[in-house]
N, C-alpha and C. Protein backbone atom coordinates (compact mmCIF):
# COMPACT_ATOMS: atom_id res chain seq x y z
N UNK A 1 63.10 120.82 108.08
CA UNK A 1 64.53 120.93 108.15
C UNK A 1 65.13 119.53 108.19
N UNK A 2 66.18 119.30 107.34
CA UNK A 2 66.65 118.07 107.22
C UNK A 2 68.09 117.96 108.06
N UNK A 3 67.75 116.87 108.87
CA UNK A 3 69.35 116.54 109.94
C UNK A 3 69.99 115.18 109.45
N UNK A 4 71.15 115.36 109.46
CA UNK A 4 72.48 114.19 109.06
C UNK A 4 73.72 114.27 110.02
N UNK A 5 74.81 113.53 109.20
CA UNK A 5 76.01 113.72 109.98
C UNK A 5 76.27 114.48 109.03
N UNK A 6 77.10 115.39 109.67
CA UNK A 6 78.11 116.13 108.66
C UNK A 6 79.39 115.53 108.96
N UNK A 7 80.25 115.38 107.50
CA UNK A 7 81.36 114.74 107.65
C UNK A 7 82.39 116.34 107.31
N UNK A 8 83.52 116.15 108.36
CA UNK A 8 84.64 117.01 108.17
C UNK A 8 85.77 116.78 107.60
N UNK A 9 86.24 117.19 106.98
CA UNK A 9 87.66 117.02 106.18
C UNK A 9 87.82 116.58 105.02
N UNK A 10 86.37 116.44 104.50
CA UNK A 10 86.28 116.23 103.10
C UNK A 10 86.81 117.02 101.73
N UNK A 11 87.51 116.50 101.24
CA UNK A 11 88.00 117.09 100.29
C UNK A 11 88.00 116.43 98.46
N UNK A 12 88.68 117.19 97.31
CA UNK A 12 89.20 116.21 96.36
C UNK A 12 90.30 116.67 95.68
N UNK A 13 91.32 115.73 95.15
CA UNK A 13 92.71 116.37 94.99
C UNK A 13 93.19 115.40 94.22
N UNK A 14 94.54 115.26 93.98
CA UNK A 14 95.03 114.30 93.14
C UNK A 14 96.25 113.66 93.75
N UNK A 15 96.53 112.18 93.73
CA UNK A 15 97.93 112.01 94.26
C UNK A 15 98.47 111.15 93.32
N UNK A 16 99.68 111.11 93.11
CA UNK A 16 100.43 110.26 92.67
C UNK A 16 100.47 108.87 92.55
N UNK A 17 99.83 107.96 91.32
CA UNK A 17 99.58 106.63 91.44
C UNK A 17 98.15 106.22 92.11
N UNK A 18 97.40 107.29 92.15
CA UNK A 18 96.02 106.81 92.48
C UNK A 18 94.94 107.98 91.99
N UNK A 19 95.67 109.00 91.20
CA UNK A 19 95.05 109.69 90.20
C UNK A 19 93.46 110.73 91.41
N UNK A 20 92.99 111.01 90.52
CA UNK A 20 91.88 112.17 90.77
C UNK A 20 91.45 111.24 92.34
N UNK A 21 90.85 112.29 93.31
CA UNK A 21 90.40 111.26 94.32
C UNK A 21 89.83 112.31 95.39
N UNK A 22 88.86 111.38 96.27
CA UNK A 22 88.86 112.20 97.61
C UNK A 22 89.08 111.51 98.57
N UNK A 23 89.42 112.80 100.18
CA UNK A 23 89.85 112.10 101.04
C UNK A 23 88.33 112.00 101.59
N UNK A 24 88.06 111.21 102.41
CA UNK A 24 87.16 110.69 102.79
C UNK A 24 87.23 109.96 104.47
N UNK A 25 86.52 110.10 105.62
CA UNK A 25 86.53 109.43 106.55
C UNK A 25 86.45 108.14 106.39
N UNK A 26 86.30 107.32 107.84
CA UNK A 26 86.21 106.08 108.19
C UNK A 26 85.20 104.71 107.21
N UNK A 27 83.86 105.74 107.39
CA UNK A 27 82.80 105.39 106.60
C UNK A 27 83.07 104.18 105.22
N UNK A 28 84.34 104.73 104.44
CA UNK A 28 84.79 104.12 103.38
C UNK A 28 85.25 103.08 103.77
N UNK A 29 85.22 102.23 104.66
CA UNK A 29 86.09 100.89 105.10
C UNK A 29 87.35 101.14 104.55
N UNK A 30 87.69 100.37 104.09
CA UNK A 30 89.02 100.10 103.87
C UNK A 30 89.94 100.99 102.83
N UNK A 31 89.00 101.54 102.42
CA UNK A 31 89.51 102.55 101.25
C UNK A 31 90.04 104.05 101.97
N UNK A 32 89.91 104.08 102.89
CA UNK A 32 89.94 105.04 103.56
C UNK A 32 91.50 105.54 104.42
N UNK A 33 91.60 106.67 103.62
CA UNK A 33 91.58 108.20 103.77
C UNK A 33 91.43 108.47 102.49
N UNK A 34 91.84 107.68 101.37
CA UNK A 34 91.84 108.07 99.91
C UNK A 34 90.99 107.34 99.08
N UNK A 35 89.74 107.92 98.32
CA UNK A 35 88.74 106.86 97.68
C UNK A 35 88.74 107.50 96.12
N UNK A 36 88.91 106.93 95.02
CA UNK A 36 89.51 106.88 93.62
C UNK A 36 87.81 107.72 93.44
N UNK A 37 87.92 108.90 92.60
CA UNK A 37 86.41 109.71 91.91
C UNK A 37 85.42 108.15 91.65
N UNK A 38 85.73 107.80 90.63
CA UNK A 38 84.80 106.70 90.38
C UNK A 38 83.79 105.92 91.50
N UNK A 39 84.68 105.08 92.44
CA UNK A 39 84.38 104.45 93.50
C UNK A 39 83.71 105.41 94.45
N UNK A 40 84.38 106.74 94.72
CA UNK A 40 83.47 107.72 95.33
C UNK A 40 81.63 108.10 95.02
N UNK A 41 81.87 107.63 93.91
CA UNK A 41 80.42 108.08 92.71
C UNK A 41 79.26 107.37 93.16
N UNK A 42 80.07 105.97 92.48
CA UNK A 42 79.54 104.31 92.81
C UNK A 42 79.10 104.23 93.92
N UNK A 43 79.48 104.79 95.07
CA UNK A 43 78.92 104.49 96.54
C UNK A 43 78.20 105.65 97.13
N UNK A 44 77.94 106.13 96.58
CA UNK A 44 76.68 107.66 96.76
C UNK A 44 77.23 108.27 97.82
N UNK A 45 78.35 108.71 97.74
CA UNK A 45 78.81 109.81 99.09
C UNK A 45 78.55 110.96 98.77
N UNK A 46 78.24 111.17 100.12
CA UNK A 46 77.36 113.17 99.80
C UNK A 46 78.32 113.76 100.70
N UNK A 47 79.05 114.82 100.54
CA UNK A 47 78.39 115.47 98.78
C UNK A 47 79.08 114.91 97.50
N UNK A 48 78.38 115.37 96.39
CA UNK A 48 78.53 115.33 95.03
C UNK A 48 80.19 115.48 95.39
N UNK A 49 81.32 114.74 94.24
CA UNK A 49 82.62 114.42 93.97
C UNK A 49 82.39 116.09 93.88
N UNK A 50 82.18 116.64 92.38
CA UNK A 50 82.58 117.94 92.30
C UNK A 50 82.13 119.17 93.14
N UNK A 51 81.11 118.78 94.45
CA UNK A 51 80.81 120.17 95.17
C UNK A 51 82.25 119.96 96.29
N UNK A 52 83.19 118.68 96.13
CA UNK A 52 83.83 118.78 97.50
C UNK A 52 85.04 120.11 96.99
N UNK A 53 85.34 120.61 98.53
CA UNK A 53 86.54 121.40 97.80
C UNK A 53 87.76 120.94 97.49
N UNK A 54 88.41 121.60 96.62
CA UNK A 54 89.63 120.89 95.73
C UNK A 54 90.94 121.26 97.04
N UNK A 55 91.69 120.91 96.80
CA UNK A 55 93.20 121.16 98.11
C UNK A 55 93.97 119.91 97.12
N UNK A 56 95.22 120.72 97.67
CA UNK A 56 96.75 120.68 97.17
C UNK A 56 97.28 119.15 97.98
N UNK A 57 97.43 117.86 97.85
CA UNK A 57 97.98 117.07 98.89
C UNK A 57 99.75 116.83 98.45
N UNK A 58 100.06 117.23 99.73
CA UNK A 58 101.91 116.73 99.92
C UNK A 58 102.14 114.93 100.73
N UNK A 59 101.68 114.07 98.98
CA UNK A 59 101.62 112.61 100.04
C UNK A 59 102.96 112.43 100.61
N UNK A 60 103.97 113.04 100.05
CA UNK A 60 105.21 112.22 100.97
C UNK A 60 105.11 112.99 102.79
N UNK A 61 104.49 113.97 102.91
CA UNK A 61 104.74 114.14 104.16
C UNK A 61 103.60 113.44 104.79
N UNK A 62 102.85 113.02 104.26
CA UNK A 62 101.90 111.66 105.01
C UNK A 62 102.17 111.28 106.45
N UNK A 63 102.08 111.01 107.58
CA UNK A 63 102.39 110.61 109.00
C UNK A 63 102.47 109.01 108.79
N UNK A 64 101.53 108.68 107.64
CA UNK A 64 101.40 106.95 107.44
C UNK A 64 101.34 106.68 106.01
N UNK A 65 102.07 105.40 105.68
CA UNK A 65 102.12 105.01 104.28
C UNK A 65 100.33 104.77 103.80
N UNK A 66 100.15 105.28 102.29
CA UNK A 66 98.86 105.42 101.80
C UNK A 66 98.60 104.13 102.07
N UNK A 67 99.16 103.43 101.74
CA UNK A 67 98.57 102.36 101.19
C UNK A 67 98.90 100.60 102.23
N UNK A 68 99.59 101.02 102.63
CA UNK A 68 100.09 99.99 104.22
C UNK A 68 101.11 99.38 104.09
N UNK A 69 102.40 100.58 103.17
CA UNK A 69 103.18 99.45 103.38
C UNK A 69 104.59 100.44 104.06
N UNK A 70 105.28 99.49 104.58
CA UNK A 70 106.17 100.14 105.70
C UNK A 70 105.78 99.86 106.99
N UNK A 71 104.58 99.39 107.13
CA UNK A 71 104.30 99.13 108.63
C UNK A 71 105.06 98.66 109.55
């Protein structure tokens, strides 16, 4: 039997100005909550881009700007 972390809240979706993507925990440094399919690929996150499940994102109701600005 094989043991890991399981990561929660994984998802993949699309947002505005940063195209196909998943959200992704901490793990991603700096890229993180949103990591572009590609870069997701490139850095061997499990699971597979297409086993994550797909979900709908509403970025403007965001709690924090994507990307850091407004701080």
């Amino acid at each position: 039997m094989r043991y890991g972390v399981v990561r929660k809240g994984l998802f993949r979706t699309s947002l505005p100005g940063l195209g196909e993507c998943a959200r992704v925990d901490m793990s991603a440094g700096d890229a993180a909550p949103f990591l572009e399919r590609e870069m997701y690929v490139q850095l061997g996150f499990e699971p597979s881009f297409d086993q994550l499940p797909e979900r709908e994102v509403d970025a403007r109701s965001s709690p924090r700007s994507l990307w850091g600005q407004g701080v």
